[in-house]
Structure formats: structure tokens, C-alpha cells
N, C-alpha and C. Protein backbone atom coordinates (compact mmCIF):
# COMPACT_ATOMS: atom_id res chain seq x y z
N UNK A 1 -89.51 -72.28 89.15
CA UNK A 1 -89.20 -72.24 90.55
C UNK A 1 -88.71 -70.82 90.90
N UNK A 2 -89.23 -70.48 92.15
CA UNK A 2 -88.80 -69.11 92.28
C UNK A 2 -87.08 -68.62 92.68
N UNK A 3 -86.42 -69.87 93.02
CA UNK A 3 -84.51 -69.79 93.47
C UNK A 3 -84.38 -69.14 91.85
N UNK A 4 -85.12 -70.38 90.96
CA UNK A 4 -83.96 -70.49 89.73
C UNK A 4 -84.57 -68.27 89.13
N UNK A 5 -86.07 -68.24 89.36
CA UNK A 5 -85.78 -66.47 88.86
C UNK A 5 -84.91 -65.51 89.73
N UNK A 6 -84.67 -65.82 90.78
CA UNK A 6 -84.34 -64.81 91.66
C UNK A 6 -82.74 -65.16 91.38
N UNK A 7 -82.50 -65.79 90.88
CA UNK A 7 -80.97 -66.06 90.10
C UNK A 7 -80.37 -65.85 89.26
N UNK A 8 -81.79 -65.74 88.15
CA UNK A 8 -81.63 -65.23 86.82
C UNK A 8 -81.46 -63.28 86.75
N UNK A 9 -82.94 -62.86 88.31
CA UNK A 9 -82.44 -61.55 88.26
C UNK A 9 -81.09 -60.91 88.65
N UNK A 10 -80.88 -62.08 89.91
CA UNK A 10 -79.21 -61.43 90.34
C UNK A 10 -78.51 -61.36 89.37
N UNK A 11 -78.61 -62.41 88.52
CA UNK A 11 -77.19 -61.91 87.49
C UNK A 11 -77.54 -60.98 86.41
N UNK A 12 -79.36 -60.65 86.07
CA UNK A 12 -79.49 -59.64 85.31
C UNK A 12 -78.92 -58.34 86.12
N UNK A 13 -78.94 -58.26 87.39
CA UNK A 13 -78.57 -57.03 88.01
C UNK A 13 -77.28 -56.66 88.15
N UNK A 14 -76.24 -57.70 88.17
CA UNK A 14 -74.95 -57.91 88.01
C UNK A 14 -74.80 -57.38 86.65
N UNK A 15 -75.35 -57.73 85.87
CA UNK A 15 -74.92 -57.53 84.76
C UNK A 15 -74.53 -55.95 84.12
N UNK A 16 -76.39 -55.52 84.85
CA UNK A 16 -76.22 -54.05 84.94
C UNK A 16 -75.57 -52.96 85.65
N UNK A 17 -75.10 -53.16 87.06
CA UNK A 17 -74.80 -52.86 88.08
C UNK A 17 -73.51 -52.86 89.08
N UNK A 18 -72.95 -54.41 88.56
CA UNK A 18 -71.74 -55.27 88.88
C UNK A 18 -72.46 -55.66 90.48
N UNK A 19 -71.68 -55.73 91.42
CA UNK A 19 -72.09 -56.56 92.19
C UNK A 19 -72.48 -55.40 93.48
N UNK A 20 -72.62 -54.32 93.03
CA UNK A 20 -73.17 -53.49 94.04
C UNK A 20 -74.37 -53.46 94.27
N UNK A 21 -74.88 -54.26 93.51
CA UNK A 21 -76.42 -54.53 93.63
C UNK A 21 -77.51 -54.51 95.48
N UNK A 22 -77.94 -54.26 96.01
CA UNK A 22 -78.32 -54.47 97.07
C UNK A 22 -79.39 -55.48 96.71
N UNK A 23 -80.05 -55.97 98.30
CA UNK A 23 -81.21 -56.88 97.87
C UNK A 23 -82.49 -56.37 97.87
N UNK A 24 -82.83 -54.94 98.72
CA UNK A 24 -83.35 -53.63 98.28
C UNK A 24 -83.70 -53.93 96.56
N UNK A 25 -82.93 -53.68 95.93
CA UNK A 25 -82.81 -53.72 94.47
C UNK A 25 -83.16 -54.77 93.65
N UNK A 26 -82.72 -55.86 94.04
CA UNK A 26 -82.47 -57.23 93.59
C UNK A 26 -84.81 -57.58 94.16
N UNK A 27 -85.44 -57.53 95.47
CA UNK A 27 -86.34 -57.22 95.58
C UNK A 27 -87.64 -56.28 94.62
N UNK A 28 -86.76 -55.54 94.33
CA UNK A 28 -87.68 -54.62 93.54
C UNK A 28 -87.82 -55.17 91.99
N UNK A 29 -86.74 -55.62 91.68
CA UNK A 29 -86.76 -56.10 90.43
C UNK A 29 -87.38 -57.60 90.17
N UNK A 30 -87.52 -58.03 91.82
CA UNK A 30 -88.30 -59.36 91.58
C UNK A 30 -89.71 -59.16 92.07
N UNK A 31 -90.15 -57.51 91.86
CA UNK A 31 -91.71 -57.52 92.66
C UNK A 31 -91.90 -58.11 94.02
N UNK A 32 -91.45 -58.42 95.05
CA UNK A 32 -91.50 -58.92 96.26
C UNK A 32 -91.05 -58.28 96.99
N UNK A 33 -91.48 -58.41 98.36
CA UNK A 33 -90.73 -57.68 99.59
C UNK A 33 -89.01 -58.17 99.94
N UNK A 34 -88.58 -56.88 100.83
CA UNK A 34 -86.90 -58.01 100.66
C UNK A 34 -86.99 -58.44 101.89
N UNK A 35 -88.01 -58.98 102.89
CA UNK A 35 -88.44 -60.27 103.58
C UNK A 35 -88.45 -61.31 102.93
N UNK A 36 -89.60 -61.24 101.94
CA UNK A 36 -89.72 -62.38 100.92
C UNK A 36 -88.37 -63.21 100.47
N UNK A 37 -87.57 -62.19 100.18
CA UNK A 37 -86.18 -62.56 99.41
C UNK A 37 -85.53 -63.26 100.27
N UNK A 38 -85.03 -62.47 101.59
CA UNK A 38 -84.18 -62.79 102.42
C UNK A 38 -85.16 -64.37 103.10
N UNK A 39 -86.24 -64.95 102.76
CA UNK A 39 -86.67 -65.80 102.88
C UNK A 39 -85.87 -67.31 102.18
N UNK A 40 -85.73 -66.59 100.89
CA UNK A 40 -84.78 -67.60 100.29
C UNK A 40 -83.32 -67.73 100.28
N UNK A 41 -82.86 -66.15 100.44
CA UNK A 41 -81.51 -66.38 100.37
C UNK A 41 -81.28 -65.42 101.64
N UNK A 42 -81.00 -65.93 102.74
CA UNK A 42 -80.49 -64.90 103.70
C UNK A 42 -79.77 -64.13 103.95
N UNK A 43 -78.74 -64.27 102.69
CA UNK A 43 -77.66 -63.41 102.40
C UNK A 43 -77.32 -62.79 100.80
N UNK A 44 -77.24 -61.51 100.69
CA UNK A 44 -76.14 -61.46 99.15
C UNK A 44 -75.25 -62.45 98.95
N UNK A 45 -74.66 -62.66 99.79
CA UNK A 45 -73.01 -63.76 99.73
C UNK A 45 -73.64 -64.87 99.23
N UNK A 46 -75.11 -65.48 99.66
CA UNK A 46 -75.64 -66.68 99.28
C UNK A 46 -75.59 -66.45 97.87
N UNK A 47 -76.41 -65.43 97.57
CA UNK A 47 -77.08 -65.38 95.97
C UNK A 47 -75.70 -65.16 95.15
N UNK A 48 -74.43 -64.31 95.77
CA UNK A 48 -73.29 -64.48 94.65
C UNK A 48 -72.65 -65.84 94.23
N UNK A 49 -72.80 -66.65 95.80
CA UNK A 49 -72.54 -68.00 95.63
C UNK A 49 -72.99 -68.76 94.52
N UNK A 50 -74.36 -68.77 94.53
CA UNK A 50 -75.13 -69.60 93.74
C UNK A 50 -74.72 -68.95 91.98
N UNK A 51 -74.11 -67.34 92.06
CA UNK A 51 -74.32 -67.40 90.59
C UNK A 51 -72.98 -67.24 90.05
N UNK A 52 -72.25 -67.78 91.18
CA UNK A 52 -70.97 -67.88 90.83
C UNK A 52 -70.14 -69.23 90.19
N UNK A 53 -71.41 -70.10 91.22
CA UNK A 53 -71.31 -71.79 90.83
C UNK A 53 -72.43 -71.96 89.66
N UNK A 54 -73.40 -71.22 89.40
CA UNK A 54 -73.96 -71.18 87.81
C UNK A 54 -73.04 -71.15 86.84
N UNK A 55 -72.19 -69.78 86.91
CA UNK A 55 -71.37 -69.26 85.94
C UNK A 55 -70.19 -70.48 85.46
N UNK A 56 -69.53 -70.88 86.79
CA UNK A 56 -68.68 -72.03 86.53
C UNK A 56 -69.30 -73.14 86.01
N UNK A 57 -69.97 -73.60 86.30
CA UNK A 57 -70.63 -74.64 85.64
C UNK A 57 -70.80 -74.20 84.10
N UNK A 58 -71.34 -73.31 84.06
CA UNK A 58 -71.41 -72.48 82.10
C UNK A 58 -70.36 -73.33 81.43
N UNK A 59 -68.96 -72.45 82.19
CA UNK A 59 -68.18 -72.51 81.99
C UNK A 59 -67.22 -73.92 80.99
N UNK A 60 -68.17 -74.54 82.25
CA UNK A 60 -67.49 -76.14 82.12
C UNK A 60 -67.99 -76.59 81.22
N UNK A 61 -69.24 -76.64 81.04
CA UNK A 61 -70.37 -77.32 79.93
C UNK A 61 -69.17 -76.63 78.51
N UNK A 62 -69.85 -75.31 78.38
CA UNK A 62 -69.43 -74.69 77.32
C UNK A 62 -67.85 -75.50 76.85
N UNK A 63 -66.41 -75.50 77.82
CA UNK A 63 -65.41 -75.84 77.35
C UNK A 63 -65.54 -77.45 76.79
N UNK A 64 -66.09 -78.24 77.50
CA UNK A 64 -66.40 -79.71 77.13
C UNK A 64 -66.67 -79.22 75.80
N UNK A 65 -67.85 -78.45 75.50
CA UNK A 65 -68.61 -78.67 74.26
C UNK A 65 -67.21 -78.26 73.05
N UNK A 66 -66.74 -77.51 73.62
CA UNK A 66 -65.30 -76.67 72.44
C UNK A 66 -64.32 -77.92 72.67
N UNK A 67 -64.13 -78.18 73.49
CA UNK A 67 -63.47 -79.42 73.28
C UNK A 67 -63.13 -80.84 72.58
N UNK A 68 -65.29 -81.15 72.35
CA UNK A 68 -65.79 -82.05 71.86
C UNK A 68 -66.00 -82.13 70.02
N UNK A 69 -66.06 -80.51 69.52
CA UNK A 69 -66.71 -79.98 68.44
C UNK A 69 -65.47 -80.63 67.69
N UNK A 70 -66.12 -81.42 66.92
CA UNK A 70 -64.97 -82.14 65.83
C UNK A 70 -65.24 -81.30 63.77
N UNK A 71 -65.91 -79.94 64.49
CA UNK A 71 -65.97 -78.54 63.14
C UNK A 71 -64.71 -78.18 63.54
N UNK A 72 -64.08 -78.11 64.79
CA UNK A 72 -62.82 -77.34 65.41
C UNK A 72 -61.55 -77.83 64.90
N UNK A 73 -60.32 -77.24 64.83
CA UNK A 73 -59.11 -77.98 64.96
C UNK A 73 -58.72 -77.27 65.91
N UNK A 74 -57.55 -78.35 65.85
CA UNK A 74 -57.05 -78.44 67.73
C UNK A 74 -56.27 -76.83 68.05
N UNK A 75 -55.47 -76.13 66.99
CA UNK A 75 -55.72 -74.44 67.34
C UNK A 75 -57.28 -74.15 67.67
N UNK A 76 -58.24 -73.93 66.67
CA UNK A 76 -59.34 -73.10 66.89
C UNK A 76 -59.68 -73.54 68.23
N UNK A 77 -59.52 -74.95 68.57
CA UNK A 77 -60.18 -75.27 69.80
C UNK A 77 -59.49 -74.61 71.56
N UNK A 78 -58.16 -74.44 71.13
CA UNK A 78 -57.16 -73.92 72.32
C UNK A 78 -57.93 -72.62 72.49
N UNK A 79 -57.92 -71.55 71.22
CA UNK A 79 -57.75 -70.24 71.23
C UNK A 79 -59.34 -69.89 71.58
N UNK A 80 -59.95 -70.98 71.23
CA UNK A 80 -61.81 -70.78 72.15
C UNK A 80 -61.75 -70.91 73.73
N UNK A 81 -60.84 -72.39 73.81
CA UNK A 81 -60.59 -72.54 75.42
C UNK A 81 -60.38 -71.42 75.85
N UNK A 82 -59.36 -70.70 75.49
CA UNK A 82 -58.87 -69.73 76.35
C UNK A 82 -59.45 -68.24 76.61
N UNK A 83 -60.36 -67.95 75.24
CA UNK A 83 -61.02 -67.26 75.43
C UNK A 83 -62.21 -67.08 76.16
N UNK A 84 -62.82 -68.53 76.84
CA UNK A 84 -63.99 -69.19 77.08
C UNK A 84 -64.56 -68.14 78.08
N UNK A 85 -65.80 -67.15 77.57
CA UNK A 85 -66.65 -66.68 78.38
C UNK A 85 -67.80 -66.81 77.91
N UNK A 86 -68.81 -67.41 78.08
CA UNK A 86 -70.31 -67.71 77.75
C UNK A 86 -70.97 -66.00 77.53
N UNK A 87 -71.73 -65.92 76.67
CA UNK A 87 -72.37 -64.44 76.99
C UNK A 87 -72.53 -64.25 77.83
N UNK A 88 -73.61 -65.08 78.79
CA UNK A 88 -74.13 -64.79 79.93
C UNK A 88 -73.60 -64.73 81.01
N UNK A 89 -72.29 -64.77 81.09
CA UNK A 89 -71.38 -64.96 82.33
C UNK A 89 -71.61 -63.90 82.89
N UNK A 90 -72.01 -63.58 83.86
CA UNK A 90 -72.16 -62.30 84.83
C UNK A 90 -70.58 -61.52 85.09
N UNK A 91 -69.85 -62.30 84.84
CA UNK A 91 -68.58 -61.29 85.22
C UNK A 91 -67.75 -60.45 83.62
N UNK A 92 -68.46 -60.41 82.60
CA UNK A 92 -68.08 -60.48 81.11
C UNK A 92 -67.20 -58.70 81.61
N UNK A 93 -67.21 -58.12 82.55
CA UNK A 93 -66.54 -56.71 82.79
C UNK A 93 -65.44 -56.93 83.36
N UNK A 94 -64.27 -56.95 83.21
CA UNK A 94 -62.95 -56.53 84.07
C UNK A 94 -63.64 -55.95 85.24
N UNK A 95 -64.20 -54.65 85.20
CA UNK A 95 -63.94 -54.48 86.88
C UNK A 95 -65.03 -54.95 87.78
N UNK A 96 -65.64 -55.37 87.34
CA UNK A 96 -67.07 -56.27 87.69
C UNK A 96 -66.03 -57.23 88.61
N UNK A 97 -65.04 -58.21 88.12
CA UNK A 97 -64.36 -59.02 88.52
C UNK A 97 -63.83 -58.32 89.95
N UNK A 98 -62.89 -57.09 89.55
CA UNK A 98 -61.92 -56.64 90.52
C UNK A 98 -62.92 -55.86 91.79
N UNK A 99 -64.42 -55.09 91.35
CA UNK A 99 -65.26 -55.43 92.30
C UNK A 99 -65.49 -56.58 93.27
N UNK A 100 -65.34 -57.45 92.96
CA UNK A 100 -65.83 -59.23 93.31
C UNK A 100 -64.91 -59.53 94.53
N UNK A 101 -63.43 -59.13 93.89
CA UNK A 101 -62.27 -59.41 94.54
C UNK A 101 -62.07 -58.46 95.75
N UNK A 102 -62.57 -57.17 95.45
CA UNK A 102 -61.91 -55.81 96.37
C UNK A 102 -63.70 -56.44 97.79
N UNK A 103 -64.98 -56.64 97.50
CA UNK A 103 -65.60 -56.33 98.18
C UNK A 103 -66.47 -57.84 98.54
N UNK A 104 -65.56 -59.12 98.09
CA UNK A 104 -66.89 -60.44 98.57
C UNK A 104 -65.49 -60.66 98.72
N UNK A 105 -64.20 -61.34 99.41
CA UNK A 105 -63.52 -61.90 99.79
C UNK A 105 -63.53 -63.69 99.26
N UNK A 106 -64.66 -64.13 99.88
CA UNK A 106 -64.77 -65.41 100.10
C UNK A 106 -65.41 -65.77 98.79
N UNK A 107 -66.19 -65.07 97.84
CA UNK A 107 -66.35 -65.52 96.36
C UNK A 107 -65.51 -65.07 95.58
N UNK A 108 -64.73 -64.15 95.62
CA UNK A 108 -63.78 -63.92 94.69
C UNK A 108 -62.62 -65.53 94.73
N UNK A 109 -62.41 -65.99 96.05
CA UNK A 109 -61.60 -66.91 96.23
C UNK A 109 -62.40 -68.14 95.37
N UNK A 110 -63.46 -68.55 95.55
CA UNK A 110 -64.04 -69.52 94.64
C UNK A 110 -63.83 -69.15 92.93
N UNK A 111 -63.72 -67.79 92.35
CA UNK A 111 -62.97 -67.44 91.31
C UNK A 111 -62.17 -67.35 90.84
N UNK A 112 -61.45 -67.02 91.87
CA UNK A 112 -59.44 -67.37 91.81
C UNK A 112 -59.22 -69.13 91.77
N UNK A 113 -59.72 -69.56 92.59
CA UNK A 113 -59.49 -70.97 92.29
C UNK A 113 -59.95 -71.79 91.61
N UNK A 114 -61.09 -70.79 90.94
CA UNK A 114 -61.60 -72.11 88.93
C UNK A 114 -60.02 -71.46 88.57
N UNK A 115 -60.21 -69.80 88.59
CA UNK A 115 -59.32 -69.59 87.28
C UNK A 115 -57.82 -70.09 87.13
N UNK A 116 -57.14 -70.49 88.61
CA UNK A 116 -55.99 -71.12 88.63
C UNK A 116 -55.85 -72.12 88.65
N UNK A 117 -57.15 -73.15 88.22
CA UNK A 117 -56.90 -75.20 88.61
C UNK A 117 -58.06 -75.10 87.31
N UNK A 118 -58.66 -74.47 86.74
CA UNK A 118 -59.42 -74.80 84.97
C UNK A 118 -58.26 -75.31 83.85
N UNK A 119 -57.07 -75.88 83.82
CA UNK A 119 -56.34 -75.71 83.16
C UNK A 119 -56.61 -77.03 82.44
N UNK A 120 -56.61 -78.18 83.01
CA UNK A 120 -56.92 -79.34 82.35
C UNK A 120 -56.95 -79.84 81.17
N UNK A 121 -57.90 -79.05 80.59
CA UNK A 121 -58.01 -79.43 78.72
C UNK A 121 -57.47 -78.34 78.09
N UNK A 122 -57.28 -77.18 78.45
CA UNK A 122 -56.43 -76.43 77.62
C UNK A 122 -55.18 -77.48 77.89
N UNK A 123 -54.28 -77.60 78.54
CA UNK A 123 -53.05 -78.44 78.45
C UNK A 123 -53.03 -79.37 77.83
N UNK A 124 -54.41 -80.03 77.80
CA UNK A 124 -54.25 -81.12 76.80
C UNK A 124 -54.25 -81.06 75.05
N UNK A 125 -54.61 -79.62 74.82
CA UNK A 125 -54.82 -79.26 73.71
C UNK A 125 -53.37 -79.10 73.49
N UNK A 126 -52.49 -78.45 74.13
CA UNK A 126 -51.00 -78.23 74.08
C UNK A 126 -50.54 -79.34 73.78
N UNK A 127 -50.46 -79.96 74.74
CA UNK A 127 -49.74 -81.49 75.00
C UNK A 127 -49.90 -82.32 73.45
N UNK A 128 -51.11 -82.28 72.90
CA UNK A 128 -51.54 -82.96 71.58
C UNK A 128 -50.49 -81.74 70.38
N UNK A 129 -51.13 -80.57 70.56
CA UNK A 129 -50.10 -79.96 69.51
C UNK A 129 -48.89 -79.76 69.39
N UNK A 130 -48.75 -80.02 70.72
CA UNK A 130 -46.85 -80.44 70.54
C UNK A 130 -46.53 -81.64 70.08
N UNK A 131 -47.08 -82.61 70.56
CA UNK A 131 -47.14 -84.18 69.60
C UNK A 131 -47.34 -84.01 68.17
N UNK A 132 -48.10 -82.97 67.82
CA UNK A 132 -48.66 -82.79 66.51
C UNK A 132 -47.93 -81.98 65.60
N UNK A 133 -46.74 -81.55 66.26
CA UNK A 133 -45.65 -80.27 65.85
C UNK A 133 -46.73 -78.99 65.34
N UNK A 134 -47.43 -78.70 65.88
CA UNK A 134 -48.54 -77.73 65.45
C UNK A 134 -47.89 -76.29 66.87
N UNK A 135 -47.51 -76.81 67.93
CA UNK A 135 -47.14 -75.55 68.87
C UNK A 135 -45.47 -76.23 69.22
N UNK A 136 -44.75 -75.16 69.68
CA UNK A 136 -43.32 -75.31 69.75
C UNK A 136 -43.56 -75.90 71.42
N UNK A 137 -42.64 -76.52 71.53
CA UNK A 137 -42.37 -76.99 72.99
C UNK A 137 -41.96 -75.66 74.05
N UNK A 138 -42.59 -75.76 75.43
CA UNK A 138 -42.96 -74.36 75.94
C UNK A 138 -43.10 -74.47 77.54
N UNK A 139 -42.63 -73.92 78.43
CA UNK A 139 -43.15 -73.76 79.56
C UNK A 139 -44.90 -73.66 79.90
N UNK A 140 -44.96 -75.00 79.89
CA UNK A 140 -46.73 -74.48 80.28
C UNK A 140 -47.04 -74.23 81.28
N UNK A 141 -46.31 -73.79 82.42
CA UNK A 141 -46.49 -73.11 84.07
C UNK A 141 -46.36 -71.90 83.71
N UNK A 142 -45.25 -71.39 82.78
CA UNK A 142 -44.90 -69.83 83.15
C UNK A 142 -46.16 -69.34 81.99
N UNK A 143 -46.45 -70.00 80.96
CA UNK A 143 -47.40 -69.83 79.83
C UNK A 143 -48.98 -69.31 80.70
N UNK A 144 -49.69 -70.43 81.53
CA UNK A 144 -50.51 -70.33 82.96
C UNK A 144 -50.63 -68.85 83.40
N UNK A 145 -48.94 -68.85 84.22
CA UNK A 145 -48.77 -67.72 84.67
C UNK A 145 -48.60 -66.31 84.01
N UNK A 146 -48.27 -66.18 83.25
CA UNK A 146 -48.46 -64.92 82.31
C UNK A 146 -50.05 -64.37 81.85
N UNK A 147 -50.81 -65.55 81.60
CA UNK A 147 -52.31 -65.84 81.67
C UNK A 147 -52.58 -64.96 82.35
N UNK A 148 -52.87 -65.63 83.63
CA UNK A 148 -53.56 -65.34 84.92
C UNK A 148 -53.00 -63.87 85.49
N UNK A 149 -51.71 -63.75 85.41
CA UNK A 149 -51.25 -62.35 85.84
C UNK A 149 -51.80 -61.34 84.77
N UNK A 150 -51.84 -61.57 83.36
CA UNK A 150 -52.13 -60.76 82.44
C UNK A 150 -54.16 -60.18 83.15
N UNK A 151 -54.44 -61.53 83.41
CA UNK A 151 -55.82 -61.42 83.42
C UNK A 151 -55.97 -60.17 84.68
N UNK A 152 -55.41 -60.57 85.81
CA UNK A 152 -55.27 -59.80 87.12
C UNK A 152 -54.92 -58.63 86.50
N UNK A 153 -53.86 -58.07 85.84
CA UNK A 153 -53.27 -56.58 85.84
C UNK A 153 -54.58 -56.11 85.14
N UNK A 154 -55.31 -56.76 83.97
CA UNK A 154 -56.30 -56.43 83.13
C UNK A 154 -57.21 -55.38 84.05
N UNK A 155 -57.70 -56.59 85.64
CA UNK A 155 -58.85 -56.24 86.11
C UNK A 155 -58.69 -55.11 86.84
N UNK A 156 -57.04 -55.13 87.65
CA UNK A 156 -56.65 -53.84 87.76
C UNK A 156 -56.56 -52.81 87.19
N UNK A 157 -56.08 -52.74 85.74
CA UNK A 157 -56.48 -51.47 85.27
C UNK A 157 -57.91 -51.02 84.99
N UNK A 158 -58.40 -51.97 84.86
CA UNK A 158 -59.91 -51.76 84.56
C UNK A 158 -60.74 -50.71 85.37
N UNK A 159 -60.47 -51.62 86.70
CA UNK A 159 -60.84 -50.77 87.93
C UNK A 159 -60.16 -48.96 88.47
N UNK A 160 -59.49 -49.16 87.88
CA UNK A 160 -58.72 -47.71 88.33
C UNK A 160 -59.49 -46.57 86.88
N UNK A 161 -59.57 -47.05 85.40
CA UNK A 161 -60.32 -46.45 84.43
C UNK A 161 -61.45 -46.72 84.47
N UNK A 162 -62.12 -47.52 85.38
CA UNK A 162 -63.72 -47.32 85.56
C UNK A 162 -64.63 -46.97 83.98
N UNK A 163 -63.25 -47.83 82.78
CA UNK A 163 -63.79 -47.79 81.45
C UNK A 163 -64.35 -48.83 81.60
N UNK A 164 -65.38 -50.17 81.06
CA UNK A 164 -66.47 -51.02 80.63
C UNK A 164 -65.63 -51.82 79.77
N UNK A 165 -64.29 -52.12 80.28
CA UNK A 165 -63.75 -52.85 78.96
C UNK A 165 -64.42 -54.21 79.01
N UNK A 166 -64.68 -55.12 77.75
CA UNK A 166 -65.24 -56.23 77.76
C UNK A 166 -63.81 -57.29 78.06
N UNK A 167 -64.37 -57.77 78.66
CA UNK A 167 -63.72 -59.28 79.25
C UNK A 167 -63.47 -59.73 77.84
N UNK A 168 -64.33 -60.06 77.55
CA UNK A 168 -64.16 -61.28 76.30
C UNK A 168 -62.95 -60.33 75.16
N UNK A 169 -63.29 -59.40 74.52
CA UNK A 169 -63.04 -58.68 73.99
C UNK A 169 -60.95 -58.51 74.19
N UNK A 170 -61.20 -58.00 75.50
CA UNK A 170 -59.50 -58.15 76.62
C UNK A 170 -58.61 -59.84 76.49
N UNK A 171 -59.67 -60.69 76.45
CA UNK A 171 -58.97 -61.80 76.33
C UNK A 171 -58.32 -62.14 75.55
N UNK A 172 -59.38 -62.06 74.12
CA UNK A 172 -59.31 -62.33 72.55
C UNK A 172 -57.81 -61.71 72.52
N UNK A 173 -57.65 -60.27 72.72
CA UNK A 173 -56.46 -59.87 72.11
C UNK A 173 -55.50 -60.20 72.99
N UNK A 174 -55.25 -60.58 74.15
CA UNK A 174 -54.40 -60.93 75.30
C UNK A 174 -53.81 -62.42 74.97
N UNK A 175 -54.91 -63.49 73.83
CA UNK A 175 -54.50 -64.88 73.34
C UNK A 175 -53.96 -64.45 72.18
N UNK A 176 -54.65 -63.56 71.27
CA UNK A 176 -53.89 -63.75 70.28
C UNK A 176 -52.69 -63.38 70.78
N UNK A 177 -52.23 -62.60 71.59
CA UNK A 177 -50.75 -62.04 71.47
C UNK A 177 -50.03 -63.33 72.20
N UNK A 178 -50.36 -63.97 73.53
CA UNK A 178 -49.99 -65.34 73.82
C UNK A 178 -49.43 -66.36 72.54
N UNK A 179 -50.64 -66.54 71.84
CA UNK A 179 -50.87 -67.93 70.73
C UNK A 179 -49.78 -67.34 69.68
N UNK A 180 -49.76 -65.78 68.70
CA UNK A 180 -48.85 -65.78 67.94
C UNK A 180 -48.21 -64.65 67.87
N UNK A 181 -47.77 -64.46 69.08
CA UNK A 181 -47.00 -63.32 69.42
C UNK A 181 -46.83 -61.90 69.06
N UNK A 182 -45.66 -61.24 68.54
CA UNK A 182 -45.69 -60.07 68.11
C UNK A 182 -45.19 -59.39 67.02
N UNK A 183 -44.42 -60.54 66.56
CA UNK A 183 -43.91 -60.93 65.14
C UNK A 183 -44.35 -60.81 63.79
N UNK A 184 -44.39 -59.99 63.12
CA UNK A 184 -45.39 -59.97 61.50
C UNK A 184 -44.46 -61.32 61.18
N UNK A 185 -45.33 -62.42 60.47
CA UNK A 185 -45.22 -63.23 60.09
C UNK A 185 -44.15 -63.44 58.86
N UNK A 186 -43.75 -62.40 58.10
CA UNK A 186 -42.48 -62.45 57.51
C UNK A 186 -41.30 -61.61 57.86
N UNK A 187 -40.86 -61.46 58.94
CA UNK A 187 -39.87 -60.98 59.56
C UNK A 187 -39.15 -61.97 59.49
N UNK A 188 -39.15 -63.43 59.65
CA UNK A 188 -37.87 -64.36 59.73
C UNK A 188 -37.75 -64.25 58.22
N UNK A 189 -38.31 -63.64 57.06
CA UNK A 189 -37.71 -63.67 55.67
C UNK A 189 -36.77 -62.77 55.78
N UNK A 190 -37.00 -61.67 56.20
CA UNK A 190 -36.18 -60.36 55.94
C UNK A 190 -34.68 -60.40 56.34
N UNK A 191 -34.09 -61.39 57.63
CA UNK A 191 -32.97 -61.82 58.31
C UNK A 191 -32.28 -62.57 57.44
């Protein structure tokens, strides 16, 4: 179907480009006029829409599946949750994101609000390892919030060094330091 290529190119162009993509561009890369295009999607805002609710959906599939994987234990499975970015996620760049936020208003807000109400099964992974004496009993609001602010300052700096830092990459070390802090593991011997 021609929605589902012209979806697949937006986010190849995202990928390359971040979201400055025009439909000029997005056209050229689909061989068609950008009549043709604007035939299907009358707007950029449409086509970020659609690959914004792709991406989330990824999202979702993918965490179910980390959720479900009984190869996992209930750490490996948190510290995947939290890292959870599919390759293909079109936003895998920090400032790709803070692009999103500074110049689509109304899709960045559909992003802000997976990333602040996705919490669901990560908590439940908590909730079990605290039953399980596997994680210490913990503020899981301010835990959330340190998250999400960590994630935000991330995209901010990102954007101001206009360096390519990887998302995934930023996360990984942003959980591990969350999950086991900063502590070399025999420091409570040395006391």
C-alpha cells in the first residue's frame, strides 16, 4: 500500500535528517510529485502523526514481548523496559527528540504523554522485586521523575552540542546508574 511506503520513507528521512525533513524531500525520495503526496497526507503534522503512533505502538509490542520472555529475569527484564528503544524508532537521537519538541508542538505532546503514563509494567516489575527482596523499597514517583527529567536534560544538552548522541546508548548508562548506582560494589566492605 502506498500510506504504509510513504511511512516507511518518512521515518527513513527522519532518521537521516531528524524532522526537518520537508515534503519537497520526503516526495523526491518517494519518486512522486509533492501533489501526489499531499494527496495522501495533507500535512507533515499528518505524516509525524502517523509515525509517531507507529513508533509507540513498536514500543508497546516490543515491551509486552520483554515482559513476556520467560529467558529474562525480572532485573534483566526492568533494565530492558527501561531501556526500551526498538532500532527502528525514528527518534533513537536526543536532539531529533528536542527538535520534535522545539518545532511540532502538538506531536511532541503525544510523546510527552507515552513517556509520562508508559509506566505500567515497569512498576510492576518493581512492585514484584520488592516482594521478591530483589530491589530495596523506593519512591517510585520520584524514581519516574528523575527518569523523565534525566531524559529531558539529556535532550537538552543534546540539542545545544548538536553531537549525535544515541538515545539508546544515553539511556543504557542513565539505568545503569538509576538500577545500581554509584557505589563500587565493595565499598560497604571497606567501612
Amino acid at each position: 500500500m502506498l500510506k504504509d511506503r510513504i511511512l516507511k520513507v518518512s521515518i527513513s528521512e527522519a532518521e537521516r535528517k531528524g524532522f526537518r525533513f520537508t515534503m519537497g524531500d520526503l516526495a523526491k525520495q518517494l519518486g512522486m510529485s509533492t501533489k501526489t503526496l499531499y494527496n495522501y497526507y495533507p500535512s507533515k503534522e499528518e505524516i509525524l502523526n502517523e509515525m509517531i503512533d507507529f513508533a509507540i505502538h513498536e514500543l508497546k509490542l516490543k515491551e509486552n514481548e520483554i515482559l513476556h520472555d520467560s529467558t529474562l529475569n525480572l532485573l534483566e527484564k526492568l533494565q530492558k523496559c527501561l531501556v526500551l528503544i526498538p532500532a527502528d524508532f525514528t527518534f533513537a537521537q536526543l536532539q531529533y527528540l528536542e527538535e520534535l519538541q522545539r518545532y511540532y508542538p502538538k506531536q511532541w505532546e503525544t510523546v510527552d504523554l507515552f513517556i509520562q503514563e508508559q509506566w505500567t509494567g515497569i512498576i510492576t516489575l518493581i512492585d514484584e522485586g520488592i516482594v521478591a527482596n530483589q530491589i530495596r523499597p523506593f519512591n517510585k514517583e520520584i524514581f519516574i521523575e528523575v527518569y523523565i527529567g534525566g531524559l529531558y536534560r539529556l535532550m537538552d544538552h543534546a540539542s545545544k552540542n548538536r553531537n549525535m548522541i544515541s538515545l539508546q546508548d544515553t539511556m543504557q548508562e542513565m539505568v545503569d546508574i538509576l538500577m545500581l548506582g554509584i557505589l563500587n560494589g565493595n565499598v560497604h566492605e571497606e567501612n
